[in-house]
N, C-alpha and C. Protein backbone atom coordinates (compact mmCIF):
# COMPACT_ATOMS: atom_id res chain seq x y z
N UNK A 1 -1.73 -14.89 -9.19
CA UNK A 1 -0.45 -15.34 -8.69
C UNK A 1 -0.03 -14.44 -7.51
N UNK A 2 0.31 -15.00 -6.50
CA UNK A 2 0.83 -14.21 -5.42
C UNK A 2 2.17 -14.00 -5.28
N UNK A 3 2.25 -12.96 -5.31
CA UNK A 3 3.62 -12.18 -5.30
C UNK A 3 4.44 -11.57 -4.32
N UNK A 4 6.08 -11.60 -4.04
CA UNK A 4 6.38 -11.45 -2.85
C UNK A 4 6.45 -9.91 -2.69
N UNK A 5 6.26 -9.90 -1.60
CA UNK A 5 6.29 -8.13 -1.08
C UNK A 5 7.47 -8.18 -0.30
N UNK A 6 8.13 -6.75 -0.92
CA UNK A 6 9.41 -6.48 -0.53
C UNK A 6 9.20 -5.65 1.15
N UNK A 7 10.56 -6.14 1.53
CA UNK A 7 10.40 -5.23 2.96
C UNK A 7 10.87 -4.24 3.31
N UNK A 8 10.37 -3.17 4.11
CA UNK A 8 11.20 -2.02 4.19
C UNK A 8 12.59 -2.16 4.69
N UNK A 9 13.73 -1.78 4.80
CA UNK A 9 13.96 -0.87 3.74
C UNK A 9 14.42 -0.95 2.14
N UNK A 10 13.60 -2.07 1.68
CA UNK A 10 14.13 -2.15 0.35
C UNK A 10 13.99 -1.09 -0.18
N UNK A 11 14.66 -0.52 -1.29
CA UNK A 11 15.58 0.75 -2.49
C UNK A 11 14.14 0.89 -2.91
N UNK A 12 13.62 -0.04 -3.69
CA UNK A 12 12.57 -0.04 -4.35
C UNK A 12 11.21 1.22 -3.40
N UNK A 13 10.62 0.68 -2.59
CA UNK A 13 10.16 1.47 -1.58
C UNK A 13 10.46 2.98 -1.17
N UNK A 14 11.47 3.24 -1.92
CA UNK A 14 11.45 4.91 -1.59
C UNK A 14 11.41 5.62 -2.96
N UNK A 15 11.59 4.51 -4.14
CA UNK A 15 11.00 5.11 -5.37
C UNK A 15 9.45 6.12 -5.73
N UNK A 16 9.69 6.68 -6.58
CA UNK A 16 8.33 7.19 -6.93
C UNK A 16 8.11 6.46 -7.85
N UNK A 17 6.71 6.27 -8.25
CA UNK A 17 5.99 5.01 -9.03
C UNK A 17 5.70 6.13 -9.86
N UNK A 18 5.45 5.30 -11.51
CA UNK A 18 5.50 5.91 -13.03
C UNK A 18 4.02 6.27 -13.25
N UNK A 19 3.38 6.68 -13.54
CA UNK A 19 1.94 7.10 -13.88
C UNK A 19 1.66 5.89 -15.41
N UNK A 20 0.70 5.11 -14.90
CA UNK A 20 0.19 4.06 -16.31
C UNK A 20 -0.71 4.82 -17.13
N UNK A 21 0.18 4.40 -18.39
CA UNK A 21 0.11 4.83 -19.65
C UNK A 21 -1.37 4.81 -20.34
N UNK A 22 -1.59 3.57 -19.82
CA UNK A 22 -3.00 2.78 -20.29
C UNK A 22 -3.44 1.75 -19.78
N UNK A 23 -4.56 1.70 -19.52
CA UNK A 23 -5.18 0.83 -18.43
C UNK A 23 -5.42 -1.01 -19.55
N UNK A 24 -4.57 -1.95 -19.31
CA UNK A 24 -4.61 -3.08 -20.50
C UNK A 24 -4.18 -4.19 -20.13
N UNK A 25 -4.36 -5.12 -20.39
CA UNK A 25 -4.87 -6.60 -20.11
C UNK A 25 -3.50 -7.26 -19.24
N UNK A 26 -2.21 -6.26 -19.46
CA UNK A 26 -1.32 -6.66 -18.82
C UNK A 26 -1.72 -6.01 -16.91
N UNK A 27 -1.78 -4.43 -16.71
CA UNK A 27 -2.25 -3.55 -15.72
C UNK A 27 -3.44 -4.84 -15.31
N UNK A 28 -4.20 -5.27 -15.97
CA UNK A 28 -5.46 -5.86 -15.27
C UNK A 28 -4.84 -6.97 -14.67
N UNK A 29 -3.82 -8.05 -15.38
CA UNK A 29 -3.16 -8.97 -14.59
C UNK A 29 -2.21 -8.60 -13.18
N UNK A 30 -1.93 -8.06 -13.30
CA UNK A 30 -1.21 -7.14 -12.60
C UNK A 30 -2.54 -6.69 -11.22
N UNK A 31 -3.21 -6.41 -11.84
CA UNK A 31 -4.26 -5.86 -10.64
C UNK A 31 -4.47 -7.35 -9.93
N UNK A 32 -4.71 -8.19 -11.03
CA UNK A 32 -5.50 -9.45 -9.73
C UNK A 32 -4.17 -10.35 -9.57
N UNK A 33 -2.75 -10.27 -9.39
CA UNK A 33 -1.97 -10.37 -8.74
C UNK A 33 -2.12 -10.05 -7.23
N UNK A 34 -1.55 -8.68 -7.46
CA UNK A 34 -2.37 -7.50 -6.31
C UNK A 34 -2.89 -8.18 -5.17
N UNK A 35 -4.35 -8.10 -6.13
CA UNK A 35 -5.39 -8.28 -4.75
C UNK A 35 -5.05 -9.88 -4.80
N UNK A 36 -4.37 -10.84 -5.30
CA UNK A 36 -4.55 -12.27 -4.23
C UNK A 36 -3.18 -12.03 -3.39
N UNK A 37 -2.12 -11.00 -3.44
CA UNK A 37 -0.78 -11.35 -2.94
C UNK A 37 -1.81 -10.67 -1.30
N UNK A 38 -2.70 -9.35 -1.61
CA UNK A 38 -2.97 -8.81 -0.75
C UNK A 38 -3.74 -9.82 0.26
N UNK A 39 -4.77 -10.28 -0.50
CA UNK A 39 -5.49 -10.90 0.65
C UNK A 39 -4.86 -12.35 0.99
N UNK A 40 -3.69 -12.91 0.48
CA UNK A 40 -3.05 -13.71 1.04
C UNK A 40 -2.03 -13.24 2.27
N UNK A 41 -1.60 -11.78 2.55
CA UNK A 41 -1.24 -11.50 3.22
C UNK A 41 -2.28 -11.04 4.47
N UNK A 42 -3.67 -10.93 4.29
CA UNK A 42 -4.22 -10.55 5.02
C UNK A 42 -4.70 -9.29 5.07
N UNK A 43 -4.13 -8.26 4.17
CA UNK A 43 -3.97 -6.67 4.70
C UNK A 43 -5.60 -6.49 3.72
N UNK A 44 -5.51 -4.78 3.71
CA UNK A 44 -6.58 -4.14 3.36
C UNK A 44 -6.30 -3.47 2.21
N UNK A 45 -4.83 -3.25 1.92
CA UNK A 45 -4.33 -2.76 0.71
C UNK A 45 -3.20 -3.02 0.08
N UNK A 46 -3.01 -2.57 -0.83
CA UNK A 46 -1.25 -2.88 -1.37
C UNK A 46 -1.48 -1.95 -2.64
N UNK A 47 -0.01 -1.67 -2.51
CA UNK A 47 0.63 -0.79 -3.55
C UNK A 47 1.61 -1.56 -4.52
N UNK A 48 1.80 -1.22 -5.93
CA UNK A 48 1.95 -1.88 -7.10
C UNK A 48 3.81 -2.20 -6.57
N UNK A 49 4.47 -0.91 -6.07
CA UNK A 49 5.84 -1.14 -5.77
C UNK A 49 5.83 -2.09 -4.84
N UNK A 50 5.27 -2.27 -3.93
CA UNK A 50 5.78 -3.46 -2.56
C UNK A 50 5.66 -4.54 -2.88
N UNK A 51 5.17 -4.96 -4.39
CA UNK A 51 5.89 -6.19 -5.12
C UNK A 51 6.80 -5.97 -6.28
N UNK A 52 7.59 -4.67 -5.99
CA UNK A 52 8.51 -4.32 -7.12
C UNK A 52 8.00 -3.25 -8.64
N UNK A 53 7.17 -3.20 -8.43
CA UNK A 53 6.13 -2.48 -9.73
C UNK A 53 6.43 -0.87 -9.68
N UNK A 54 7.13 -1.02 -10.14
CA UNK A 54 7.18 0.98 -9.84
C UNK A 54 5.88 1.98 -11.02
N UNK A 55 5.09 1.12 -10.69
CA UNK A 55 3.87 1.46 -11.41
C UNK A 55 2.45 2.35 -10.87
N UNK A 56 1.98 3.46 -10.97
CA UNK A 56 0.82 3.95 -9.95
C UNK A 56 -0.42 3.54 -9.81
N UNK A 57 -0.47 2.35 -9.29
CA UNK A 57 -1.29 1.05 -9.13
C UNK A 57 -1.92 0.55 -7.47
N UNK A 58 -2.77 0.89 -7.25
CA UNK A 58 -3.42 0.10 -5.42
C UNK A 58 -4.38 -0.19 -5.74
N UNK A 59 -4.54 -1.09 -4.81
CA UNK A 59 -5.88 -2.03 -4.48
C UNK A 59 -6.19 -1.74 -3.07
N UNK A 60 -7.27 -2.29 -2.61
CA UNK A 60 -8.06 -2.05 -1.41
C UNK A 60 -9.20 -2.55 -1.13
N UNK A 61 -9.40 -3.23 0.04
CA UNK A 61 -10.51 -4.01 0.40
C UNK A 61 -10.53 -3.78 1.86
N UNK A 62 -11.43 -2.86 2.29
CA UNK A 62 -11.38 -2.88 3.62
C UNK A 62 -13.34 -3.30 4.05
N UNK A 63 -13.80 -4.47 3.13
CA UNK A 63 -15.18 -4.84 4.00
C UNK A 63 -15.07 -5.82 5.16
N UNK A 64 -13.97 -6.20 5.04
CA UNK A 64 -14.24 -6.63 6.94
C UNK A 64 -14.64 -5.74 8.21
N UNK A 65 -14.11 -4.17 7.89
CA UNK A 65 -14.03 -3.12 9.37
C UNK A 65 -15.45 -2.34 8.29
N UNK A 66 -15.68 -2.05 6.86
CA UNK A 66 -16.51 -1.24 6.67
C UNK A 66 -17.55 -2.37 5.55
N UNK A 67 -18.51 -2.77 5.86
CA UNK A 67 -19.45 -3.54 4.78
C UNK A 67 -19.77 -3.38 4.26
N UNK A 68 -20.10 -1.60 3.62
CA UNK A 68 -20.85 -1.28 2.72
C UNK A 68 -19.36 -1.12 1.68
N UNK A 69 -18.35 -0.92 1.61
CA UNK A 69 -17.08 -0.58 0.74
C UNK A 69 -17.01 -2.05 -0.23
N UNK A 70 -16.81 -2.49 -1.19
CA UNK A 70 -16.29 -3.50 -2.34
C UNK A 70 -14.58 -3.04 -2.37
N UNK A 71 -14.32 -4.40 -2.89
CA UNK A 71 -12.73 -4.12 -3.63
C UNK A 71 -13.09 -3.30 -4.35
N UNK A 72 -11.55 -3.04 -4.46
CA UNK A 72 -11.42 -1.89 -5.67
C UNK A 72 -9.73 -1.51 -6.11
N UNK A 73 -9.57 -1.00 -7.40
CA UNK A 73 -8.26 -1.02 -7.66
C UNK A 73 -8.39 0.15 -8.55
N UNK A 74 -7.52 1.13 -8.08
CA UNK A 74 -7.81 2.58 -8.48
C UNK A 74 -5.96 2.50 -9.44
N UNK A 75 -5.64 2.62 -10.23
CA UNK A 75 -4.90 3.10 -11.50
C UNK A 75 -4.64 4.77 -11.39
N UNK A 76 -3.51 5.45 -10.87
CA UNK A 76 -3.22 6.47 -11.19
C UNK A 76 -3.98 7.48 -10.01
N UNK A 77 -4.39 6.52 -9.04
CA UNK A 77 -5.12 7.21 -8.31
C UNK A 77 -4.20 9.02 -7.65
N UNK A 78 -5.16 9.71 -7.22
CA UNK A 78 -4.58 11.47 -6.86
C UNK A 78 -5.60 11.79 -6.32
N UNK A 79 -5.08 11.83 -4.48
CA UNK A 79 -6.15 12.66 -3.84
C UNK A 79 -6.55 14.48 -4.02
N UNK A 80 -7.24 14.49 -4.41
CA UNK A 80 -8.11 16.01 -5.11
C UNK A 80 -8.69 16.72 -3.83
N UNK A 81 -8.96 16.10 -2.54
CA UNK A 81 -9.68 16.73 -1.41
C UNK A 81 -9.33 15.98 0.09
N UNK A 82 -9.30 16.81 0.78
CA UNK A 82 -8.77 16.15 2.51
C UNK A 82 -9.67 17.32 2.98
N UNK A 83 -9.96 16.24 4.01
CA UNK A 83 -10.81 17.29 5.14
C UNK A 83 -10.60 16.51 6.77
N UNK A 84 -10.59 17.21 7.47
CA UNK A 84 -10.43 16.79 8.83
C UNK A 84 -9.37 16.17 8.96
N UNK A 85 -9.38 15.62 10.33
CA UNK A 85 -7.92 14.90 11.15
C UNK A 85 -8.37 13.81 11.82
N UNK A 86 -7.35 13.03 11.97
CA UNK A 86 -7.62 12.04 12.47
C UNK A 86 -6.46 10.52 13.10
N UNK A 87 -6.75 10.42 13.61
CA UNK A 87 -5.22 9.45 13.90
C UNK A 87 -5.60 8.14 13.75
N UNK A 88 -4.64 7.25 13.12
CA UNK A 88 -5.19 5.53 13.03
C UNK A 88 -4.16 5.35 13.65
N UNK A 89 -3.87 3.72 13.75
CA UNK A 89 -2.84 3.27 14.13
C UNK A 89 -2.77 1.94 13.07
N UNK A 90 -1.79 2.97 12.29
CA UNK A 90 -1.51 2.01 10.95
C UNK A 90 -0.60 0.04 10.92
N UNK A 91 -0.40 -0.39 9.97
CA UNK A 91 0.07 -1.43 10.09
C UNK A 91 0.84 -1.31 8.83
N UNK A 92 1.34 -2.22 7.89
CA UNK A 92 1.89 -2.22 6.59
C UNK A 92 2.60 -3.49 6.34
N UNK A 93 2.13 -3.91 5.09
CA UNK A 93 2.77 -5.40 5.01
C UNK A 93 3.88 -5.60 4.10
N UNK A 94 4.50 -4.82 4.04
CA UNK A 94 6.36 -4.47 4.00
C UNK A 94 7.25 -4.02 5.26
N UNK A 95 6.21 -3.76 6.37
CA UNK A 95 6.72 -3.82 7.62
C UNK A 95 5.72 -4.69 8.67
N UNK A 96 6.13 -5.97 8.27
CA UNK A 96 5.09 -6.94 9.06
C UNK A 96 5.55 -7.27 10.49
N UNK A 97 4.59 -6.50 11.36
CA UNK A 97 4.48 -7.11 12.72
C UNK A 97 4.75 -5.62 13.58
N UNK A 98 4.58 -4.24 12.54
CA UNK A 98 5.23 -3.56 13.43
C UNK A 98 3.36 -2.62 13.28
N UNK A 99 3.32 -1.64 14.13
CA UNK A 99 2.21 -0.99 14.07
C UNK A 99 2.32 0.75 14.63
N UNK A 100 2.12 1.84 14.42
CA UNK A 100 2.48 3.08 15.21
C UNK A 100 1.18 4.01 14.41
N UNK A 101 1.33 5.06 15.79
CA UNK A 101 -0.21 5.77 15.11
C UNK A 101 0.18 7.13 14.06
N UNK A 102 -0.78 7.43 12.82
CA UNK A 102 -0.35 8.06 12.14
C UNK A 102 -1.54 9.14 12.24
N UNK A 103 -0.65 10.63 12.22
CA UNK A 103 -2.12 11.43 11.60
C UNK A 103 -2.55 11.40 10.38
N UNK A 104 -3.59 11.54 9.54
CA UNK A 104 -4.06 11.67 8.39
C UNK A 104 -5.40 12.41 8.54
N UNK A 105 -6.21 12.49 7.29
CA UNK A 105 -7.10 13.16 6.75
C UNK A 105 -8.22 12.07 7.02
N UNK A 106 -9.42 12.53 7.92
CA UNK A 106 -10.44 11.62 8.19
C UNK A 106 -11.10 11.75 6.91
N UNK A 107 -11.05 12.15 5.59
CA UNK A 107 -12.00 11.97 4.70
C UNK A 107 -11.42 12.30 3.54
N UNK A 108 -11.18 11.68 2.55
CA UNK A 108 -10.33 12.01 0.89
C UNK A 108 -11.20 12.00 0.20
N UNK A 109 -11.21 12.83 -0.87
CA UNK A 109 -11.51 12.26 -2.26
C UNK A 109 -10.73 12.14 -3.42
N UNK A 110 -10.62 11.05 -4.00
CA UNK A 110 -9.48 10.84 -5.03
C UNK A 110 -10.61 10.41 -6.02
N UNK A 111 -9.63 10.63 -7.52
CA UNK A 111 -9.43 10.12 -8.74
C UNK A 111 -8.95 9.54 -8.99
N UNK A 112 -9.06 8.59 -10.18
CA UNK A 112 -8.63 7.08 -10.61
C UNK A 112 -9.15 6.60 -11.85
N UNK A 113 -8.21 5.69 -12.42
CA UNK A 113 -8.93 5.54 -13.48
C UNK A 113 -9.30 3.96 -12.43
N UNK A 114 -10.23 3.60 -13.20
CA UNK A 114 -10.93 1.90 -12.92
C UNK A 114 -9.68 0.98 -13.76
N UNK A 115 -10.07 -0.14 -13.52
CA UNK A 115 -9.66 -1.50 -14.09
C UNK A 115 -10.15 -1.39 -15.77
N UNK A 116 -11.33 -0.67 -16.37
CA UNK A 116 -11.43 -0.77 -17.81
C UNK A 116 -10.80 1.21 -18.20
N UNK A 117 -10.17 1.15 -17.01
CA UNK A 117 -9.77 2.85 -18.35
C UNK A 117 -10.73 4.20 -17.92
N UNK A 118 -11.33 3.72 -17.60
CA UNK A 118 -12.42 4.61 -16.99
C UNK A 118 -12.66 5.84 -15.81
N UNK A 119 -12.51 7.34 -16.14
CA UNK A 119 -12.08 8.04 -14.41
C UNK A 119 -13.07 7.92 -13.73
N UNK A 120 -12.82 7.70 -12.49
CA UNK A 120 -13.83 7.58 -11.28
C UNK A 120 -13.34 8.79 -10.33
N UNK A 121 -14.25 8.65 -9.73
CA UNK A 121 -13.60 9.96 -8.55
C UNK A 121 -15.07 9.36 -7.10
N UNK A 122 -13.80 8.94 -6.19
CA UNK A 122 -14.42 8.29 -4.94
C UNK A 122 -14.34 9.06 -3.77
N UNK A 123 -15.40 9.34 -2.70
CA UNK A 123 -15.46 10.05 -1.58
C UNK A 123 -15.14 8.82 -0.57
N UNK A 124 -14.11 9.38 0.27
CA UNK A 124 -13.32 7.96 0.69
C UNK A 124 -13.70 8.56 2.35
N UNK A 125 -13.83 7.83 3.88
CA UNK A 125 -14.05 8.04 4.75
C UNK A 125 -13.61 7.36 5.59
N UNK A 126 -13.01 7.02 7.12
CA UNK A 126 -12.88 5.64 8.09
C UNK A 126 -12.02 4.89 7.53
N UNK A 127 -11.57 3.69 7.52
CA UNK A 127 -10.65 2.85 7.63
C UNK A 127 -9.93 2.63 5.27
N UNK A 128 -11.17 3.17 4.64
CA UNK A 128 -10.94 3.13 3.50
C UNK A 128 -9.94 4.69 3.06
N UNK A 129 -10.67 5.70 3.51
CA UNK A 129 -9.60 6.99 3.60
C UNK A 129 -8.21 6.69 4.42
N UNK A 130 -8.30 5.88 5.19
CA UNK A 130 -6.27 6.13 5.76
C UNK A 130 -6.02 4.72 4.77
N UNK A 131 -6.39 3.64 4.26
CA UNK A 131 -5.54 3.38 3.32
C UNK A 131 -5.41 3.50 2.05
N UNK A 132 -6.42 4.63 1.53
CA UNK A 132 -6.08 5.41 0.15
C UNK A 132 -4.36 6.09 0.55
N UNK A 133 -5.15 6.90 1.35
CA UNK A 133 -3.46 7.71 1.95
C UNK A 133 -2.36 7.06 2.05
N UNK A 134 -2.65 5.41 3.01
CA UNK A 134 -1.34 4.92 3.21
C UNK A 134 -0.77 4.19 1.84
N UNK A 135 -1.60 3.90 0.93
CA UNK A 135 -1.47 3.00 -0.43
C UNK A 135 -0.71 4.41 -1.40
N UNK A 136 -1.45 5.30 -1.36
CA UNK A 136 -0.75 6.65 -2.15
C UNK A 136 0.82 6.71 -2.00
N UNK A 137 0.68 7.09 -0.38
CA UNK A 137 2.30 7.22 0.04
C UNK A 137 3.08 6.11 -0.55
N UNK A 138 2.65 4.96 -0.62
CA UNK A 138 3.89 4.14 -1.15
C UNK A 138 4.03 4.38 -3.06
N UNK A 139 3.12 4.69 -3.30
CA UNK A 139 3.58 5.57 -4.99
C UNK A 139 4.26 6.23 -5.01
N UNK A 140 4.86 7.35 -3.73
CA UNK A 140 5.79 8.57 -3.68
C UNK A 140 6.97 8.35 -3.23
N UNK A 141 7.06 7.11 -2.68
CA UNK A 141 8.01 6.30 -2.00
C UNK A 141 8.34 6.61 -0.49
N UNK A 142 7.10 7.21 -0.10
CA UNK A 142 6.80 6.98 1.89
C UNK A 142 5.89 6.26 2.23
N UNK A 143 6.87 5.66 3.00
CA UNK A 143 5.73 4.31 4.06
C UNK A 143 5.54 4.95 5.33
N UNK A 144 4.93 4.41 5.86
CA UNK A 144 3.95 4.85 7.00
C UNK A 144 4.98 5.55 8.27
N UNK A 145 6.56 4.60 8.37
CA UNK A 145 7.60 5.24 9.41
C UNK A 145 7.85 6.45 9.23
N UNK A 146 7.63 6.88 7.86
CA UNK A 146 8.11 8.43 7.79
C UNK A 146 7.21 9.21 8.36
N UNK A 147 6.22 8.58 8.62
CA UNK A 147 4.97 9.44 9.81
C UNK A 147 5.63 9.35 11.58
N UNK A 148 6.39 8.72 11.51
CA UNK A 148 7.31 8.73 13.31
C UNK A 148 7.92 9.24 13.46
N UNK A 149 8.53 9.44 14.66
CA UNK A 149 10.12 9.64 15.07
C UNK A 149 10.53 9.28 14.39
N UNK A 150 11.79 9.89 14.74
CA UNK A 150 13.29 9.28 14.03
C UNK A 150 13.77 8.30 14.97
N UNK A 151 13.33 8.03 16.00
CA UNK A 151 13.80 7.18 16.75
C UNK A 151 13.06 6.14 16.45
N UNK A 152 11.61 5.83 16.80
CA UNK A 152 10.72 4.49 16.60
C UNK A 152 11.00 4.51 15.21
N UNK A 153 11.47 5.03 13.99
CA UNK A 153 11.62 4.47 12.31
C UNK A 153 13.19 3.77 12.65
N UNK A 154 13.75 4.15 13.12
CA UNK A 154 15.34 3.10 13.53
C UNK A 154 14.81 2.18 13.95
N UNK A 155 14.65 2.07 15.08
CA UNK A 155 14.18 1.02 15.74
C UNK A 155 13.38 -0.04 14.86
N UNK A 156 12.54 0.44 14.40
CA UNK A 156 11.74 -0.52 13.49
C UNK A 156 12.78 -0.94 12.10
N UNK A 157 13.37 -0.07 11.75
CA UNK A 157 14.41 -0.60 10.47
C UNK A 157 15.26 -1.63 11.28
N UNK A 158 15.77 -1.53 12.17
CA UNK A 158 16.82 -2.62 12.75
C UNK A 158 16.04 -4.03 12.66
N UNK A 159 14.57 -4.01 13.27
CA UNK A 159 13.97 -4.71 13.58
C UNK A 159 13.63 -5.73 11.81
N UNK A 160 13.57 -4.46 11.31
CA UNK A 160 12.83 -5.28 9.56
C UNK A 160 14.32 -5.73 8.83
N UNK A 161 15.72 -5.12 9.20
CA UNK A 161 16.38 -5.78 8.58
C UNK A 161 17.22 -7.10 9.05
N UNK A 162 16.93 -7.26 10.46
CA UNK A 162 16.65 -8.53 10.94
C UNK A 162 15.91 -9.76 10.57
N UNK A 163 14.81 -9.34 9.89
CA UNK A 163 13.60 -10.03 9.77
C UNK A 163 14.50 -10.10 8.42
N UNK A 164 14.55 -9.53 7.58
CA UNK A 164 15.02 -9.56 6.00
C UNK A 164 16.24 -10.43 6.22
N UNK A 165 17.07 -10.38 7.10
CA UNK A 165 18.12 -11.25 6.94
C UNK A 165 17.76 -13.34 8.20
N UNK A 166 16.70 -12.69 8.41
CA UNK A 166 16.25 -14.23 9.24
C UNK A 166 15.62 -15.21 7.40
N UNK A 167 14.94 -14.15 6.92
CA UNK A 167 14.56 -14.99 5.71
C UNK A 167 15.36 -15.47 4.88
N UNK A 168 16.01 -14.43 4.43
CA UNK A 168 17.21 -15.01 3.39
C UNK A 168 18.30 -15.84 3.90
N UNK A 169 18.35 -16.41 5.20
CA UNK A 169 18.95 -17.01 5.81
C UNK A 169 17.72 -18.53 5.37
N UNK A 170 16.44 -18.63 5.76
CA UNK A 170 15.98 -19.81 5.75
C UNK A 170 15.54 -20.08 4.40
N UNK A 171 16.08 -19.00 3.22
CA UNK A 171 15.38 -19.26 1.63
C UNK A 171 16.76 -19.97 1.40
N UNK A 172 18.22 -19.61 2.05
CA UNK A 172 19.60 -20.10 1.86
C UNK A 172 19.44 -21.75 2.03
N UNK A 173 18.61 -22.05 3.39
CA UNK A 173 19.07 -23.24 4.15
C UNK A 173 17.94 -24.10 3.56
N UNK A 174 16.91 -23.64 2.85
CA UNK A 174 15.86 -24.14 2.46
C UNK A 174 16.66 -24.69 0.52
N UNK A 175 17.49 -24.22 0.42
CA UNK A 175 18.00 -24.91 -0.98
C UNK A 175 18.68 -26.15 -1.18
């Protein structure tokens, strides 16, 4: 089922997400929510809150830019290692249409439990390492603007609560 993703600056979004208890048939529904809201939006990742889940829950699929990487949905994930620097120029689909470059860690390794309960621990690199990072941050309740100015994160909030009020304007006129 695809699920709506909230936009910045929704309340929700600056929450910190709860650490899951146990990895179980509800968490697994929940996961393949996830990944169809994600790849119906197009993106490479999503975090459990940007459909309201204040749960420590991401998914990630970045084999379009890297082919050898599979989905994957890391539970409780915690980066354990950063090495190097590196700048992307992120995107985020709670801030759709906006884009700015972020520094991060050219290489993570995190822990996770899997989809059956299970810890994994992944050496993450390229386009899959900045959205471990950027999927993390939204568990702590920072999205990617808190990597800008204070000026381009206004700017872009004016811009998203425009957008938030163009919708609820056509979900109004659409009843």
């Amino acid at each position: 089922m695809v699920r709506e993703i909230l936009i910045w600056p929704d309340p929700v979004l600056k929450q910190k997400a709860r650490p899951v208890a146990k990895v179980d048939d509800a968490v697994r529904v929940l996961v393949k929510d996830m990944f169809e809201t994600m790849y119906s939006a197009e993106g490479v990742g999503l975090a459990a809150p940007q459909v309201g889940v204040l749960q420590r829950i991401i998914v990630l699929d970045t084999t379009p830019s890297q082919p050898e990487s599979k989905p994957i949905a890391m539970v409780n994930p915690e980066i354990i290692a950063m090495e190097g620097e590196t700048t992307y120029t992120e995107g985020c689909l709670s801030i759709p249409g906006e884009s700015e470059d972020v520094d991060r860690a050219a290489i993570v390794t995190v822990k996770f439990l899997d989809v059956e309960g299970q810890e994994q621990t992944m050496r993450c690199d390229g386009l899959l390492a900045i959205a471990v990072q950027h999927e993390t941050d939204h568990l702590n309740g920072t999205v990617f603007v808190d990597h800008v100015s204070t000026l381009k994160r206004e700017l872009i909030r004016k811009r998203m609560k425009r957008l938030k009020s163009s919708r609820e304007q056509g979900e109004q006129a659409a009843r």
